[in-house]
C-alpha atoms as a PDB file:
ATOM      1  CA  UNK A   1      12.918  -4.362 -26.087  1.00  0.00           C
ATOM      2  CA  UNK A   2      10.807  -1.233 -24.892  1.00  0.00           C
ATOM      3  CA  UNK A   3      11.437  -0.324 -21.589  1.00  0.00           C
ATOM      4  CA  UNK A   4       9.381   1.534 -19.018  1.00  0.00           C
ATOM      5  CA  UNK A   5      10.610   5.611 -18.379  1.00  0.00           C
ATOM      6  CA  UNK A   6       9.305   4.775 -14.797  1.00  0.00           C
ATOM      7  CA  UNK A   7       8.828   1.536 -13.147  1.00  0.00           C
ATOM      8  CA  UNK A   8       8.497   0.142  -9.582  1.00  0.00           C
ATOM      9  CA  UNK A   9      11.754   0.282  -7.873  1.00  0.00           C
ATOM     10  CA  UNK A  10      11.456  -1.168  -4.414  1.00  0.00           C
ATOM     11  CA  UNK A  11       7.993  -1.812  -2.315  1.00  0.00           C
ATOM     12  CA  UNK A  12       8.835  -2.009   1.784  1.00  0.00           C
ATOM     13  CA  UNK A  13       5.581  -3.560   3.478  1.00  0.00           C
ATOM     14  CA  UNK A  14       5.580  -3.100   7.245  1.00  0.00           C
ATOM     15  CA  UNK A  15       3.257  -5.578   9.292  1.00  0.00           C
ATOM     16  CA  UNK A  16       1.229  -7.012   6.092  1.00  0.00           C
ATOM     17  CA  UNK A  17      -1.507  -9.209   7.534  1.00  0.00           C
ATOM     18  CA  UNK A  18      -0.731  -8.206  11.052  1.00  0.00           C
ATOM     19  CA  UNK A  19       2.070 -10.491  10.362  1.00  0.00           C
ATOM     20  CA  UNK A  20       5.202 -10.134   7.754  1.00  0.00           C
ATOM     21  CA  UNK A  21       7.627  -6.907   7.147  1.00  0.00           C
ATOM     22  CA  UNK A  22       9.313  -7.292   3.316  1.00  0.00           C
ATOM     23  CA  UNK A  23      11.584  -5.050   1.323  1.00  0.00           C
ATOM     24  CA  UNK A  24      11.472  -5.881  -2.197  1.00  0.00           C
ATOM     25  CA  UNK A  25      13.573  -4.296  -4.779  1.00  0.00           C
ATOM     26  CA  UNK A  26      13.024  -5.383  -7.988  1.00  0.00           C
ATOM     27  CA  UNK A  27      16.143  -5.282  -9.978  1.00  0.00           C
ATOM     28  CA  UNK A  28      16.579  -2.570 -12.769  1.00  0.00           C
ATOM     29  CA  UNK A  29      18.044  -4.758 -15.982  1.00  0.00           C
ATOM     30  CA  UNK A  30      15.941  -7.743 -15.214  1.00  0.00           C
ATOM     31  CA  UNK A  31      12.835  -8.144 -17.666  1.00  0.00           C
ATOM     32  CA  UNK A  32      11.243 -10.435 -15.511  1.00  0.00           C
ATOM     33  CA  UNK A  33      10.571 -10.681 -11.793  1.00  0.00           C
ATOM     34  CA  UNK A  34       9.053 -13.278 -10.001  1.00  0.00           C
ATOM     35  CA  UNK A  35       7.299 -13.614  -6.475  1.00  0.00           C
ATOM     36  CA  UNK A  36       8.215 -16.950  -4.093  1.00  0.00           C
ATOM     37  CA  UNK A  37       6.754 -18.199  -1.476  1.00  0.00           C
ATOM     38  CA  UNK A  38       4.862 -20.613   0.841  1.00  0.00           C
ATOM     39  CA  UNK A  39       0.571 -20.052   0.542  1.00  0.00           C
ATOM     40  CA  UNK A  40      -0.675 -17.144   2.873  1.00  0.00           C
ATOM     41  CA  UNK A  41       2.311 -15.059   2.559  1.00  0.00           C
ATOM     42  CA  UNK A  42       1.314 -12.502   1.117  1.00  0.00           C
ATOM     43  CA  UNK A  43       1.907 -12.610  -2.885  1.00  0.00           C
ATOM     44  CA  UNK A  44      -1.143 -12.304  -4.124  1.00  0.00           C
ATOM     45  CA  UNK A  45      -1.692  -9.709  -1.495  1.00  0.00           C
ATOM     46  CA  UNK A  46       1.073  -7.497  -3.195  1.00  0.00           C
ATOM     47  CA  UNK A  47       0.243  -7.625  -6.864  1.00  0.00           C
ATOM     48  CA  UNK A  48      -3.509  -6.135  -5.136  1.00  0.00           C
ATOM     49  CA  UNK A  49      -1.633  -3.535  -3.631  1.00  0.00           C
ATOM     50  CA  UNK A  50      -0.104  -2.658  -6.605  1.00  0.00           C
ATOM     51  CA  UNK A  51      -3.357  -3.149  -8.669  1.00  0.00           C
ATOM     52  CA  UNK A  52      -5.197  -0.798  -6.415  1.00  0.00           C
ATOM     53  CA  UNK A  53      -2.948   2.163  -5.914  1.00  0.00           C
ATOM     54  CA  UNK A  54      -2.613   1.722 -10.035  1.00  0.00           C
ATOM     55  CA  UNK A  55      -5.929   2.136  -9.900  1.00  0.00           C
ATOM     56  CA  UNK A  56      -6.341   4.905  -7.495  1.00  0.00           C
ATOM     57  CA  UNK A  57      -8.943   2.637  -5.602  1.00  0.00           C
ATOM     58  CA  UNK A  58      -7.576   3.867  -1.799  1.00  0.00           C
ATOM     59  CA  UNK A  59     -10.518   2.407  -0.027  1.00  0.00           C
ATOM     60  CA  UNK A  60      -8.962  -1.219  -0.203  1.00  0.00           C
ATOM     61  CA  UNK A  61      -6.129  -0.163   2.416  1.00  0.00           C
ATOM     62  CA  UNK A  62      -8.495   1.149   4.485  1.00  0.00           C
ATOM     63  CA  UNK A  63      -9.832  -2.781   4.973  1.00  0.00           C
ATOM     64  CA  UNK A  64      -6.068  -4.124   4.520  1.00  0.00           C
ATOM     65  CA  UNK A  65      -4.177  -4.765   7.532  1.00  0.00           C
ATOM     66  CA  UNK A  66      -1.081  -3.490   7.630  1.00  0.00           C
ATOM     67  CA  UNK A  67       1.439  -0.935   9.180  1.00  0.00           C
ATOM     68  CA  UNK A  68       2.772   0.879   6.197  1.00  0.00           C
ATOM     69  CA  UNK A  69       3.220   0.555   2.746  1.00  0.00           C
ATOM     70  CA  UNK A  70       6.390   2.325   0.958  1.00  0.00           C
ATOM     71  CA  UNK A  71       6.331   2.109  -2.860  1.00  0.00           C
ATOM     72  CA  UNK A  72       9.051   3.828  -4.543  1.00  0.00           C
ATOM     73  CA  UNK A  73       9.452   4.308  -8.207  1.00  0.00           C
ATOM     74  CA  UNK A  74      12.311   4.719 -10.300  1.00  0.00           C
ATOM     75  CA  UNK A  75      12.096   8.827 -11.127  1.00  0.00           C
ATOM     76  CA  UNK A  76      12.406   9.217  -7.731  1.00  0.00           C
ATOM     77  CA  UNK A  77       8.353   9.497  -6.942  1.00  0.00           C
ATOM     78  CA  UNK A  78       6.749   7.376  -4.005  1.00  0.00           C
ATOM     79  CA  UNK A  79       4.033   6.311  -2.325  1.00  0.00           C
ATOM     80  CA  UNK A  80       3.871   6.062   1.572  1.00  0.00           C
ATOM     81  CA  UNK A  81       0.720   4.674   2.865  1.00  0.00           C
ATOM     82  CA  UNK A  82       0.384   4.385   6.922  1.00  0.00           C
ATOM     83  CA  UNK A  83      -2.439   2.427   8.623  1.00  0.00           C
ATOM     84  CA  UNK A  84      -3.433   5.049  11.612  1.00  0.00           C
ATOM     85  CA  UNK A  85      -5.011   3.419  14.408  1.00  0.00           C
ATOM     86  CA  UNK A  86      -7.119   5.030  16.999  1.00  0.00           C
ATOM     87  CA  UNK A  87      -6.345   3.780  20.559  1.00  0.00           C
ATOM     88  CA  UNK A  88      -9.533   2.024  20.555  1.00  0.00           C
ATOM     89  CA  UNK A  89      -9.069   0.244  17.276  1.00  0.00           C
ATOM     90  CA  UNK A  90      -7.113  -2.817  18.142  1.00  0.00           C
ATOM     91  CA  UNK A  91     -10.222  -4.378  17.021  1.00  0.00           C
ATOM     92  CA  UNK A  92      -9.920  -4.108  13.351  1.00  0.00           C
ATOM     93  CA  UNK A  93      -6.034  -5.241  13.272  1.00  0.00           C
ATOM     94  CA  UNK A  94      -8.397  -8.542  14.125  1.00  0.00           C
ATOM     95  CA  UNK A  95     -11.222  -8.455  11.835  1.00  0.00           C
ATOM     96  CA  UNK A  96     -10.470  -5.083   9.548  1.00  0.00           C
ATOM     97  CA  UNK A  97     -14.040  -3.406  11.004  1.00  0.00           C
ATOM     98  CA  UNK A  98     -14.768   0.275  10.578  1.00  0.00           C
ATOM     99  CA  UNK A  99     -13.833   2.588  13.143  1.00  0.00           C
ATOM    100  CA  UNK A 100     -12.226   5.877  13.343  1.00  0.00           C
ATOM    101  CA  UNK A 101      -8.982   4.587  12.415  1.00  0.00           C
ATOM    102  CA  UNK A 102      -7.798   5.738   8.858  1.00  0.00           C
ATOM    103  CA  UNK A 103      -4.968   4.994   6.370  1.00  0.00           C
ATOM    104  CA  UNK A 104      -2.692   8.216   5.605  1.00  0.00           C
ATOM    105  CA  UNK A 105      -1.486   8.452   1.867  1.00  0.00           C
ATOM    106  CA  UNK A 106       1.058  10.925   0.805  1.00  0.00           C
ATOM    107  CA  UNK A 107       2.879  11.262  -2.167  1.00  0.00           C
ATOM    108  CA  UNK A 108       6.158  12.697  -2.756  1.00  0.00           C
ATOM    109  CA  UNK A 109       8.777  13.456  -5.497  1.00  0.00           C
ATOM    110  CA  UNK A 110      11.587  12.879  -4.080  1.00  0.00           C
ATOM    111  CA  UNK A 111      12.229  16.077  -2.582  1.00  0.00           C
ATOM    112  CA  UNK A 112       8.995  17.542  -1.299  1.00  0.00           C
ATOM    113  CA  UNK A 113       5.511  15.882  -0.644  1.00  0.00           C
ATOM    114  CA  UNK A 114       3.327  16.417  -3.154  1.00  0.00           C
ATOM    115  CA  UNK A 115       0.026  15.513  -2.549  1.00  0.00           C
ATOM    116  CA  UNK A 116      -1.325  14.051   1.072  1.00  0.00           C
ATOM    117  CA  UNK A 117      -4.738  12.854   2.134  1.00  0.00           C
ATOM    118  CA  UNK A 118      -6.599  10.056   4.575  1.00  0.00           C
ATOM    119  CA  UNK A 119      -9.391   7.036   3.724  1.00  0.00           C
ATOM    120  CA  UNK A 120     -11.515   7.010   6.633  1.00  0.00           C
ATOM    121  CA  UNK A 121     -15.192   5.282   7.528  1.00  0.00           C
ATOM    122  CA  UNK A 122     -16.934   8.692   6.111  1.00  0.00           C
ATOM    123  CA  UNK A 123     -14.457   8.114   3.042  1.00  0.00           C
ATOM    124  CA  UNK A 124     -15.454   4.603   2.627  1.00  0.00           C
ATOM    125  CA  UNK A 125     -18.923   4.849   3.485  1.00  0.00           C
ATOM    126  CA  UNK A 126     -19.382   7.576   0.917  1.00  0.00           C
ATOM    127  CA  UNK A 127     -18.449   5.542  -2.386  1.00  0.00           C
ATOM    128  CA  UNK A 128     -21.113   2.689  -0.344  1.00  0.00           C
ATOM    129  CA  UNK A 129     -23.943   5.301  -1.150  1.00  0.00           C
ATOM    130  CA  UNK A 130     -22.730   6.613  -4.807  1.00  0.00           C
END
């Protein structure tokens, strides 16, 4: 069986949906690993996450609500992405509307950060017009 030189080791979601806080670590030896759980939970939720950072498609956290997203991998890389709210942006916790709030994404290797950057309205609004 081929293995993966780096997988997804753990994802920590902080406030997903305004709502739930998970750590998942997904075993190391286990070929297969399954999500649980009621509807509206979030599941389907997470595979998007995952689907969209794969993807490099950062605009979707921007309309996610959330706290923070940790997704660590197993060389030791991760991603930490923070949802920055403005102190008059309580509104989109509620409905996810543009403001000047912003989602922070950094990546790191472990050691030292290695790339960092935000997804903001003028962000967002920019791939609207392409």
């Amino acid at each position: 069986m081929e293995t993966l030189a780096n997988r997804v080791k753990s994802i920590v979601l902080n406030n997903l949906h305004g709502l739930y806080s998970y750590n998942i670590v997904i075993p190391e030896n286990q070929p297969v690993f399954v999500i649980t759980g009621p509807n509206g939970y979030g599941k389907t939720t997470i595979l998007a996450i995952l689907y969209h950072l794969y993807r490099g498609d950062f605009w979707f956290f921007y309309y996610l609500v959330f706290g923070s997203i940790t997704i660590s991998f197993s060389d030791e890389h991760s991603f930490v992405i923070t949802k920055v709210l403005t102190t008059d942006s309580n509104s989109m916790m509620d409905s996810g509307a543009l403001d000047s709030s912003y989602v922070q994404v950094d990546f790191s290797d472990g050691t030292k950060l290695v790339e960092s950057f935000k997804v903001d309205a003028e962000y967002v609004n920019g791939l609207v017009k392409q």
